[in-house]
N, C-alpha and C. Protein backbone atom coordinates (compact mmCIF):
# COMPACT_ATOMS: atom_id res chain seq x y z
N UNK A 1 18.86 -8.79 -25.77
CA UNK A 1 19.77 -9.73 -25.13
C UNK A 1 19.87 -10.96 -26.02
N UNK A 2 21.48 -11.03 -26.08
CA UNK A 2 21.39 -12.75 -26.97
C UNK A 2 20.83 -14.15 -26.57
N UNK A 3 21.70 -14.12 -24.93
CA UNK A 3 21.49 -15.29 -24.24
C UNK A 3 20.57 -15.83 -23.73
N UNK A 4 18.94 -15.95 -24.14
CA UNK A 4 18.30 -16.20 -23.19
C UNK A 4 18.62 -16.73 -21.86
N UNK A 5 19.11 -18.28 -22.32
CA UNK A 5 19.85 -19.04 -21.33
C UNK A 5 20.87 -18.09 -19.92
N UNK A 6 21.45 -17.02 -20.17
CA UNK A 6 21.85 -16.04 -19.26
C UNK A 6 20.86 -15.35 -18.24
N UNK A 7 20.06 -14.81 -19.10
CA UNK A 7 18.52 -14.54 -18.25
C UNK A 7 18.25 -15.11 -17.62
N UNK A 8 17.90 -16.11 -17.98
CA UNK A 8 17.15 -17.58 -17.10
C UNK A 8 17.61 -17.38 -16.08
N UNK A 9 18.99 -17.55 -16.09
CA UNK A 9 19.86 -17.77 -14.92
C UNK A 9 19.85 -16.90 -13.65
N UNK A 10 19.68 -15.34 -14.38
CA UNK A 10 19.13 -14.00 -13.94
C UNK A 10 17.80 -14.40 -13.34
N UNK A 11 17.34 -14.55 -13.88
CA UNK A 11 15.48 -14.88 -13.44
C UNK A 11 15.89 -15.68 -12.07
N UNK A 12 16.65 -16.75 -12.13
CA UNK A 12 15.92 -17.65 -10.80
C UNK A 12 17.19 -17.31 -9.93
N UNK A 13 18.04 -16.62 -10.10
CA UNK A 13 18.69 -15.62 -8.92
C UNK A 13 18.42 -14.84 -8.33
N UNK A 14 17.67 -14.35 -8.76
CA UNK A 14 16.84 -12.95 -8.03
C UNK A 14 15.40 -12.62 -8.16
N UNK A 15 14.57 -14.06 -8.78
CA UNK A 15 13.07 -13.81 -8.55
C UNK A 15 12.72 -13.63 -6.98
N UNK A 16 13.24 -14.60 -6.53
CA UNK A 16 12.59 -14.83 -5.26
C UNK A 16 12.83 -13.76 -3.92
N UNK A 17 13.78 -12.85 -4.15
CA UNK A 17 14.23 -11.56 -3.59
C UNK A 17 12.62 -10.45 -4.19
N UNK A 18 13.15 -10.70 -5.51
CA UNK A 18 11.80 -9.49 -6.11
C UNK A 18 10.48 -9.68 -5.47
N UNK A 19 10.27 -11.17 -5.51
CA UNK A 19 8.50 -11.49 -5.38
C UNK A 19 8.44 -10.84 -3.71
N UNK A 20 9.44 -11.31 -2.95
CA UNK A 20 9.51 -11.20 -2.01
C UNK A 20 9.38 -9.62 -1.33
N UNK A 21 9.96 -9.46 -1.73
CA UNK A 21 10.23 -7.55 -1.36
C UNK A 21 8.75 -6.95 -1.80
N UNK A 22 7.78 -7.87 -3.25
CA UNK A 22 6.51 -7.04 -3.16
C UNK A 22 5.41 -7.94 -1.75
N UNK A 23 5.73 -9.01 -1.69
CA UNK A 23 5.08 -9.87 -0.15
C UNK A 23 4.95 -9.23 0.54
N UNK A 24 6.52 -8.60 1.12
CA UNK A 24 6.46 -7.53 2.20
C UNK A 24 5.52 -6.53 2.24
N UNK A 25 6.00 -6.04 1.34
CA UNK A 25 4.76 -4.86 1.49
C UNK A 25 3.40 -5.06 1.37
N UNK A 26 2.86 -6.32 1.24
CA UNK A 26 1.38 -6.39 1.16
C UNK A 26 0.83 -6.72 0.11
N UNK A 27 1.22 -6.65 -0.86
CA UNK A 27 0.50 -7.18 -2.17
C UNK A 27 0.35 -8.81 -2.02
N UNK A 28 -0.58 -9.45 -2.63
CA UNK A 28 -1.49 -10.96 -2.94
C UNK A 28 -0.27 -11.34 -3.57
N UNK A 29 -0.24 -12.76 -2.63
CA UNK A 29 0.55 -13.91 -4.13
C UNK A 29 0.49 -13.47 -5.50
N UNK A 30 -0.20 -13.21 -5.77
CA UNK A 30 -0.49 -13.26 -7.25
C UNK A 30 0.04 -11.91 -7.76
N UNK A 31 -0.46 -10.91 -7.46
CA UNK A 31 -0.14 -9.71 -7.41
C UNK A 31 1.45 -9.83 -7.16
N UNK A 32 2.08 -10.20 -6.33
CA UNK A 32 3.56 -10.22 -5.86
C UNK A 32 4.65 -10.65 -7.40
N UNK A 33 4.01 -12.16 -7.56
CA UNK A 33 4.28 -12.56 -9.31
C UNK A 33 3.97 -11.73 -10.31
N UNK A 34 2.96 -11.20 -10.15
CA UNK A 34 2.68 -10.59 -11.56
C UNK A 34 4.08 -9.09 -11.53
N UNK A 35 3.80 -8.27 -9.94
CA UNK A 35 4.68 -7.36 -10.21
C UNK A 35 6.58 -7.90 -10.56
N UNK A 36 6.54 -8.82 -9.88
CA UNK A 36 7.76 -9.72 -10.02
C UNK A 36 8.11 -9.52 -12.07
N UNK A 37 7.12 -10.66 -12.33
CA UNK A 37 7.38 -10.69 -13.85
C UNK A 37 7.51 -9.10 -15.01
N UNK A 38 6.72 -7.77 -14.15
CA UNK A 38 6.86 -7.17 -14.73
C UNK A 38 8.23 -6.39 -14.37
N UNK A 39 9.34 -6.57 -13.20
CA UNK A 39 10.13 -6.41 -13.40
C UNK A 39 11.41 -7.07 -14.32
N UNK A 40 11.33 -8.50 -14.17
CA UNK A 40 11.78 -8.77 -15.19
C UNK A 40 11.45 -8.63 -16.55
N UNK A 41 10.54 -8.34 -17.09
CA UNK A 41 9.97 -7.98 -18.72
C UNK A 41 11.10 -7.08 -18.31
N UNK A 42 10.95 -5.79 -17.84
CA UNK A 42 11.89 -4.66 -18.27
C UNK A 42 13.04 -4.47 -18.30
N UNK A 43 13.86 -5.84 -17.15
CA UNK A 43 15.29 -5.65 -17.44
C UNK A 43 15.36 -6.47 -18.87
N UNK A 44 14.14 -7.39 -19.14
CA UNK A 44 14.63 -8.50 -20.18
C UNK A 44 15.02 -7.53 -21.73
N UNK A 45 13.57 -6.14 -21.49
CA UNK A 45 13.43 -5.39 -22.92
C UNK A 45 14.67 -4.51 -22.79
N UNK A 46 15.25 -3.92 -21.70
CA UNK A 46 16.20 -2.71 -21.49
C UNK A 46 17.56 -3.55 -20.90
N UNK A 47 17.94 -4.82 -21.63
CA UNK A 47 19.25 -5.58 -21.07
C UNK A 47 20.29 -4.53 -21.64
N UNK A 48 20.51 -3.67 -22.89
CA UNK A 48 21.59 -3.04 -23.02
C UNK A 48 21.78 -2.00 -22.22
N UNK A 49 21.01 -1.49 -21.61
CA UNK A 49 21.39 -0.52 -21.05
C UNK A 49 21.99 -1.08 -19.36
N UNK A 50 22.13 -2.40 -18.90
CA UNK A 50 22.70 -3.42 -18.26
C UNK A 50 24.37 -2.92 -18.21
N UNK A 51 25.18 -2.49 -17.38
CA UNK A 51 26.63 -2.13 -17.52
C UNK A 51 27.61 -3.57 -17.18
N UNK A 52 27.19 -4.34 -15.30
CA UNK A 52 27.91 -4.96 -15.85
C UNK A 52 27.59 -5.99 -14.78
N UNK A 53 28.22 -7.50 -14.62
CA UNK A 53 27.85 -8.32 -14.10
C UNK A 53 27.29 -7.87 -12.31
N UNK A 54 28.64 -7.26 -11.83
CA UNK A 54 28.28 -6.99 -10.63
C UNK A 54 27.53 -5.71 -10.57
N UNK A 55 27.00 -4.80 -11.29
CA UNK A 55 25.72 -4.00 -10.60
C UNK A 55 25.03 -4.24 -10.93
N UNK A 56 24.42 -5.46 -11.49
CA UNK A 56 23.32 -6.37 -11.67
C UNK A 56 22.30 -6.17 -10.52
N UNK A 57 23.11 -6.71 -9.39
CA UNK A 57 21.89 -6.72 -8.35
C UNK A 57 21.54 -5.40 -8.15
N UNK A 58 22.02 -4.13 -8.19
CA UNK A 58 21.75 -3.01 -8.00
C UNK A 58 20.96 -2.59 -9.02
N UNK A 59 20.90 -3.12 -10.02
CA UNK A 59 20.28 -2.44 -11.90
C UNK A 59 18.86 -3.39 -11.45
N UNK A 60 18.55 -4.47 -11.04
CA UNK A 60 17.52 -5.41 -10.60
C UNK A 60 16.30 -4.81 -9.34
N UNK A 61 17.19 -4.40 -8.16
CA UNK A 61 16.74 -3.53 -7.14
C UNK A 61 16.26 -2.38 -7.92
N UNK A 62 17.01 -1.29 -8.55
CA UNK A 62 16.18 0.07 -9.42
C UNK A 62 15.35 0.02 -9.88
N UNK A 63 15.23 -1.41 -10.70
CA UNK A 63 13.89 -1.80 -11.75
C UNK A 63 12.51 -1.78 -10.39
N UNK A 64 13.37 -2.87 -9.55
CA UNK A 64 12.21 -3.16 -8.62
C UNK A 64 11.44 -2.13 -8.08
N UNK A 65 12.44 -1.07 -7.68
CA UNK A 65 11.42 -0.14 -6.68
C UNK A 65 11.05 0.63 -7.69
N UNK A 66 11.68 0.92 -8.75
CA UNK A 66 10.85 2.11 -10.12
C UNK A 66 9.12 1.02 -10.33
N UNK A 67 8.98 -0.04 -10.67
CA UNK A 67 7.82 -1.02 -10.83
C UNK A 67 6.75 -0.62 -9.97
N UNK A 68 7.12 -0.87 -8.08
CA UNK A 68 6.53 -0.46 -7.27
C UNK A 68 6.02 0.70 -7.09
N UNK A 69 7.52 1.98 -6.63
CA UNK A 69 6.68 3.09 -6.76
C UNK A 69 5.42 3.56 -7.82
N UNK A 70 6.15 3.29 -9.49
CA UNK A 70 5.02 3.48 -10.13
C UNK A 70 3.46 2.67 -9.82
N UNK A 71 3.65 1.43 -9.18
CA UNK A 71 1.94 0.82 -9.12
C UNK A 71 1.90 1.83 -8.12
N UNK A 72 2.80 1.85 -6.81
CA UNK A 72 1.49 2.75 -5.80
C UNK A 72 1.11 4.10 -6.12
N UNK A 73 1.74 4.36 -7.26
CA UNK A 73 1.26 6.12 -7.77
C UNK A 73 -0.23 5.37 -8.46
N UNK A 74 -0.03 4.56 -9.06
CA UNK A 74 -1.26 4.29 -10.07
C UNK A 74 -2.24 4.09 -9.10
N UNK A 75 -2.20 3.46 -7.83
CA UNK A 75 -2.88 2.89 -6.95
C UNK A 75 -3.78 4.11 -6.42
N UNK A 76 -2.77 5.20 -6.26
CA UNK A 76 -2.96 6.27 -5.75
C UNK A 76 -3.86 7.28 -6.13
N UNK A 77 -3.74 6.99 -7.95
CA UNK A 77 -4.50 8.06 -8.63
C UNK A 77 -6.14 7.36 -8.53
N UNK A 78 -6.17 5.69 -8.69
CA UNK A 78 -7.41 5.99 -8.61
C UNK A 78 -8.03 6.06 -7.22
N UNK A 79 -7.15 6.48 -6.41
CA UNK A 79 -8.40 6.63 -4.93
C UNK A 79 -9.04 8.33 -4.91
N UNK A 80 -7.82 9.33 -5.93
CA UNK A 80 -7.99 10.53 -5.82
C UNK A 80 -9.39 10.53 -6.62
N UNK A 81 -9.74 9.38 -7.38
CA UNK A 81 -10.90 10.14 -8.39
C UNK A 81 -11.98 9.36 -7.43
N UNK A 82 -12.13 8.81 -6.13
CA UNK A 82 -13.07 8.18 -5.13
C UNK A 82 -12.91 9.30 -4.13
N UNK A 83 -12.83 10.25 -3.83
CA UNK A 83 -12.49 10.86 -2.48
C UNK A 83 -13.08 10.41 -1.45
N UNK A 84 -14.72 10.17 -0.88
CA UNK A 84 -15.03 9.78 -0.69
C UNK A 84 -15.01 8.47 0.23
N UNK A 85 -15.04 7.98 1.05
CA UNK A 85 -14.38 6.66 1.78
C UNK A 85 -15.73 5.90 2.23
N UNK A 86 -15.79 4.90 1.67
CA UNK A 86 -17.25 3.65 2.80
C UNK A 86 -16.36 3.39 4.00
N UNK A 87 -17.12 3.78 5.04
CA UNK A 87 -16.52 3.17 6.01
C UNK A 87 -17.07 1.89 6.62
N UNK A 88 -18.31 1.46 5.27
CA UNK A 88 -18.31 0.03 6.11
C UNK A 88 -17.17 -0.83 5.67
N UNK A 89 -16.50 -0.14 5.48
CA UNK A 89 -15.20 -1.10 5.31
C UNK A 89 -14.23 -1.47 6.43
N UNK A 90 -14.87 -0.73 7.57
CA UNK A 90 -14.15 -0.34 9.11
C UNK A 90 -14.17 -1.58 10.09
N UNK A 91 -13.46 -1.54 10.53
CA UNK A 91 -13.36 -3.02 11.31
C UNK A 91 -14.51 -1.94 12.37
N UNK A 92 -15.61 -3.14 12.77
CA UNK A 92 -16.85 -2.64 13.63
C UNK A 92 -16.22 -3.37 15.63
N UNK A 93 -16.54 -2.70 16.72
CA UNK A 93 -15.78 -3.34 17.93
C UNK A 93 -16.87 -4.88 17.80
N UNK A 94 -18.31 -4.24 17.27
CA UNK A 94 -19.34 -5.13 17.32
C UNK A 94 -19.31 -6.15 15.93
N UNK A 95 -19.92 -7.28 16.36
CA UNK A 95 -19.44 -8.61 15.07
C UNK A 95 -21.16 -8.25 14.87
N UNK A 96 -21.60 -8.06 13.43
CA UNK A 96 -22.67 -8.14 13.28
C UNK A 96 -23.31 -9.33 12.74
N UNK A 97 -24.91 -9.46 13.52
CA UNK A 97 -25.02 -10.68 12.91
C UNK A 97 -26.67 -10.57 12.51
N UNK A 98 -26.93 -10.28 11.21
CA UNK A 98 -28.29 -10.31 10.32
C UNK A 98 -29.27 -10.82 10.78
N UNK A 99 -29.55 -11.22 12.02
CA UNK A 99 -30.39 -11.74 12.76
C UNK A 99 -30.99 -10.75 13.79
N UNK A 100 -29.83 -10.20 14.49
CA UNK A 100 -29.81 -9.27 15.74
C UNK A 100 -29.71 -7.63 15.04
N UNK A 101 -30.86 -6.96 14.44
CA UNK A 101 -31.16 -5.70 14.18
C UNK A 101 -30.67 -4.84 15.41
N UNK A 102 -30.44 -5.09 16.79
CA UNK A 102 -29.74 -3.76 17.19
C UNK A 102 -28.19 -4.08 17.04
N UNK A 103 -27.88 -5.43 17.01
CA UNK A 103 -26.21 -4.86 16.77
C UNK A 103 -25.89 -4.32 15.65
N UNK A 104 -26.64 -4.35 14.58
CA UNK A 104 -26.87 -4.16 13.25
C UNK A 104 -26.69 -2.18 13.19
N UNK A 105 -27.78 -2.08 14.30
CA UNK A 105 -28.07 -0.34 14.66
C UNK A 105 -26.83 0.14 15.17
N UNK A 106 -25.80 -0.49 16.76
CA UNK A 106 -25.39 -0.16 16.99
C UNK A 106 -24.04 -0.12 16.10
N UNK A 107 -23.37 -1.16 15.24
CA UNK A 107 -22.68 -1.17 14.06
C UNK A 107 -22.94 -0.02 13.37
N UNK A 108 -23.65 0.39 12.63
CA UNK A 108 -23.68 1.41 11.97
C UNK A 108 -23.50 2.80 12.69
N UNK A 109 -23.98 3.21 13.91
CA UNK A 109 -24.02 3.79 14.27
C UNK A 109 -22.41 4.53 14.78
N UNK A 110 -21.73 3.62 15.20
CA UNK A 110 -20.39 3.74 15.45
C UNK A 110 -19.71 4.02 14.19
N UNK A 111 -19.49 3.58 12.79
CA UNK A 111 -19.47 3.68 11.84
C UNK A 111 -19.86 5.21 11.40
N UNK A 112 -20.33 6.01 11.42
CA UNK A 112 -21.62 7.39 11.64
C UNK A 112 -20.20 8.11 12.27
N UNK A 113 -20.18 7.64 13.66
CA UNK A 113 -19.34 8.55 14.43
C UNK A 113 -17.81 8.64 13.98
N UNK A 114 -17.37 7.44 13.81
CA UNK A 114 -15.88 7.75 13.06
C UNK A 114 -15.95 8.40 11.96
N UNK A 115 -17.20 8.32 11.20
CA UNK A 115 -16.87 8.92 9.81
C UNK A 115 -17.26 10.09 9.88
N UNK A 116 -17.64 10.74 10.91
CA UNK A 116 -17.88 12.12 11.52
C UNK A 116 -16.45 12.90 12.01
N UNK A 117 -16.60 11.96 12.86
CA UNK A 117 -15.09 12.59 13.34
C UNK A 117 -13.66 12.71 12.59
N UNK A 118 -14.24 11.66 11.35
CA UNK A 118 -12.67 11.59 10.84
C UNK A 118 -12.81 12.79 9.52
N UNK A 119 -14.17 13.14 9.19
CA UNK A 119 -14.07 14.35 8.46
C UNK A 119 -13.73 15.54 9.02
N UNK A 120 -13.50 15.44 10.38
CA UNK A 120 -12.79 16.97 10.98
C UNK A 120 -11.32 16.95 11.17
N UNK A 121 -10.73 16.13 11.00
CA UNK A 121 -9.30 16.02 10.57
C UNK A 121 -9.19 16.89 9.75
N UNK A 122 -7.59 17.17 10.01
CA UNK A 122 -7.15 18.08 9.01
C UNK A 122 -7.06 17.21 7.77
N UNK A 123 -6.66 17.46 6.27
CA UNK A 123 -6.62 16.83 5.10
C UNK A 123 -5.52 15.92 5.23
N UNK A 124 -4.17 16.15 5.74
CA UNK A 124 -3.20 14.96 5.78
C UNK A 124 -2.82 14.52 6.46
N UNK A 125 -3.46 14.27 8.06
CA UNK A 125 -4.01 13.66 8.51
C UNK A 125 -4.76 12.61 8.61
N UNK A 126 -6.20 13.21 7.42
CA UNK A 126 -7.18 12.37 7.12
C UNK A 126 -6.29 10.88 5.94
N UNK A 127 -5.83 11.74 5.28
CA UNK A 127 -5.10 11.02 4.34
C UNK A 127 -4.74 10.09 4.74
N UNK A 128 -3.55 10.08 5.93
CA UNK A 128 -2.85 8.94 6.28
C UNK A 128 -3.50 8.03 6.77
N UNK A 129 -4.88 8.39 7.74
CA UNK A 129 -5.79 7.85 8.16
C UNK A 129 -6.19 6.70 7.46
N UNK A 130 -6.81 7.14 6.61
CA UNK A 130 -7.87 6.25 5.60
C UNK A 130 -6.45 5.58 4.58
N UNK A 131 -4.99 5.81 4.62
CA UNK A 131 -4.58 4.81 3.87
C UNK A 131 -3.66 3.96 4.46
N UNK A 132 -4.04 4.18 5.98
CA UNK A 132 -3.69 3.26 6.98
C UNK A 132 -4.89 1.75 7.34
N UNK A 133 -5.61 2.16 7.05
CA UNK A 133 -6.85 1.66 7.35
C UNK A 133 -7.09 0.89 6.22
N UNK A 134 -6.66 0.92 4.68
CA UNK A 134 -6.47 0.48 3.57
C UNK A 134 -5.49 -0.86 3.69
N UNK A 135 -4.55 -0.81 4.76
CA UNK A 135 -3.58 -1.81 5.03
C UNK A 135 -2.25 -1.36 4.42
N UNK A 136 -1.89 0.08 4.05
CA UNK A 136 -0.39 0.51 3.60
C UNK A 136 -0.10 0.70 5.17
N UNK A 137 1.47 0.10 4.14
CA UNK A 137 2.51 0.55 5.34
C UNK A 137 3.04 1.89 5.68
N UNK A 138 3.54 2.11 6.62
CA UNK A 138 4.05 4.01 6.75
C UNK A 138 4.76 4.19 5.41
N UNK A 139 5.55 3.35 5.31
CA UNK A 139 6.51 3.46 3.80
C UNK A 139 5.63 4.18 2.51
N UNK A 140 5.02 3.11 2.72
CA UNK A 140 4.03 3.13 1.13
C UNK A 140 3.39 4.90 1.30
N UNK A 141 2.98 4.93 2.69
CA UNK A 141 2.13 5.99 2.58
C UNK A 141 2.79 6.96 2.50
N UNK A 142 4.11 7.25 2.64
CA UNK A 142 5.06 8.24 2.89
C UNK A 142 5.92 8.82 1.21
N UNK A 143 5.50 7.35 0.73
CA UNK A 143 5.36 7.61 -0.82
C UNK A 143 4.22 8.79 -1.39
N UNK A 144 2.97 8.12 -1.39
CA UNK A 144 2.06 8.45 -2.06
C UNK A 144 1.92 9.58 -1.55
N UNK A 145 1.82 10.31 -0.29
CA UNK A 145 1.76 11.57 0.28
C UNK A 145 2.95 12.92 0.03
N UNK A 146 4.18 11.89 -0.33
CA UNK A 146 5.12 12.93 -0.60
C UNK A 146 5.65 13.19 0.39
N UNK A 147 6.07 12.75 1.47
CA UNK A 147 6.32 12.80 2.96
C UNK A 147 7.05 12.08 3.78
N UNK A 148 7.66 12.98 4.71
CA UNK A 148 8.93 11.74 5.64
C UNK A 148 8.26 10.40 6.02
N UNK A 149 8.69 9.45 6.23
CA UNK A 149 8.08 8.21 7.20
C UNK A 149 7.57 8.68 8.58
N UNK A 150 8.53 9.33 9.22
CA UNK A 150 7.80 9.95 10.76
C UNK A 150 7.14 11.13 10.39
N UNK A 151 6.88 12.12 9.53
CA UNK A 151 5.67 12.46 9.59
C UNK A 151 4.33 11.26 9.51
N UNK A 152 4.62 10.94 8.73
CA UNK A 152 3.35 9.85 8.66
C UNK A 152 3.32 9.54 10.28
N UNK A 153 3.64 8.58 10.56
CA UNK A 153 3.74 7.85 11.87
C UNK A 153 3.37 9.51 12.44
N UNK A 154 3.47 10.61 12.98
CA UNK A 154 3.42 11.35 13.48
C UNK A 154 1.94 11.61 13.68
N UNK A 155 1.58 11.86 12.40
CA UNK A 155 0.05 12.01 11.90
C UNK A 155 -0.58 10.97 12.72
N UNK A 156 -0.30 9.78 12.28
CA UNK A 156 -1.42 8.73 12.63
C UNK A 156 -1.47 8.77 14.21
N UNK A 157 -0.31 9.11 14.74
CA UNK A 157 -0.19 9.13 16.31
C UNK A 157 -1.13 10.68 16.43
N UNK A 158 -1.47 11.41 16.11
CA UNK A 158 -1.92 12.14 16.46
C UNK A 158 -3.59 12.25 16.07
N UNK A 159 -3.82 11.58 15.10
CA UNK A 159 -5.31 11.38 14.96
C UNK A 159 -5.46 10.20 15.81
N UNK A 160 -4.93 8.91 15.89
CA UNK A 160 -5.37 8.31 16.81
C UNK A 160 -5.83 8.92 18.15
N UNK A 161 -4.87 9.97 18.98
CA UNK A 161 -5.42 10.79 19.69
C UNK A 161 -6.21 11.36 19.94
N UNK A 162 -6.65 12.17 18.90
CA UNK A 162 -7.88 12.98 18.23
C UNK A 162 -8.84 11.99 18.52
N UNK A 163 -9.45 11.11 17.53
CA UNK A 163 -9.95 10.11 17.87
C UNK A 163 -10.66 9.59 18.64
N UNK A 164 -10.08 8.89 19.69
CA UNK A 164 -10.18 8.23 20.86
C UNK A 164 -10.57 9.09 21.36
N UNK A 165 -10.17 10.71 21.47
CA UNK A 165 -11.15 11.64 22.75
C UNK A 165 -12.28 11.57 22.31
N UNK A 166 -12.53 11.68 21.14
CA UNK A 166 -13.67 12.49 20.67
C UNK A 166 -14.60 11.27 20.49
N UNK A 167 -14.25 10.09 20.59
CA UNK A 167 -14.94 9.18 20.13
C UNK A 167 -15.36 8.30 21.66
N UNK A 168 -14.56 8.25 22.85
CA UNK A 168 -15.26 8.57 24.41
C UNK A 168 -16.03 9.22 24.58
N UNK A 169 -16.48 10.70 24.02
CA UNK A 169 -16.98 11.45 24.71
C UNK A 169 -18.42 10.95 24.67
């Protein structure tokens, strides 16, 4: 591109759409900018292939979600090489407090049982499970799984079900 000065102009027209659209979905301030800037690097390196003023915003949007999808594939690959899940990562009903050794017992213990029960899930099921619980949205997950949005939502409605019986009993 010749114009920097044109860019620029590009840049602060449609940063705040980009940063924004990664906000939504959950990514950190920071994280939101950084994916932000790496969409612009790529329209900045691939401006000729740019057709024309007005599908700009459309050539800007493509970059955006090509950026995204690719992080949540990357995101994706390294959870495949963790299979594995800590579930003290689980929101506990009990607040534990390093003082009081049985809430400590009963914390873990509950912890034990979900991660019992959630290994008898079927596999994509489990999936959506644990990347619900990660804080993705149905979207995101409907990505990384390869899958409608209401399947997802379907799934999770149905292990929540699962779940809850098995976790009364």
């Amino acid at each position: 591109m010749k114009d920097e000065k044109q860019f620029e102009n590009i840049y602060r027209r449609f940063f705040l759409r980009v940063f924004t659209f990664f906000r939504r979905r959950g990514y950190s301030e920071e994280d939101g900018r950084d994916l932000a800037q790496d969409v612009f690097m790529r329209a900045f390196t691939n401006w000729d292939q740019h057709r024309s003023d007005e599908a700009l915003p459309g050539w800007i949007k493509s970059i955006t979600l090509s950026i995204w999808k690719n992080n949540v594939r990357h995101e994706m690959a390294g959870k495949r090489k963790a299979e594995e899940v800590t579930f003290n990562e689980l929101a506990s009903p009990y607040k534990t407090n390093d003082e009081e050794p049985l809430l400590k017992m009963i914390d873990e213990e509950n912890r034990l049982r979900v991660y019992r029960e959630l290994k008898k899930l079927p596999a994509r099921m489990k999936q959506c499970v644990v990347f619900r619980l990660k804080g993705r949205s149905y979207e995101e997950i409907s990505i990384l799984l390869k899958v409608s949005r209401d399947t997802v939502k379907s799934q999770l409605g149905q292990a929540r079900r699962r779940l809850s019986e098995k976790l009364r009993q």
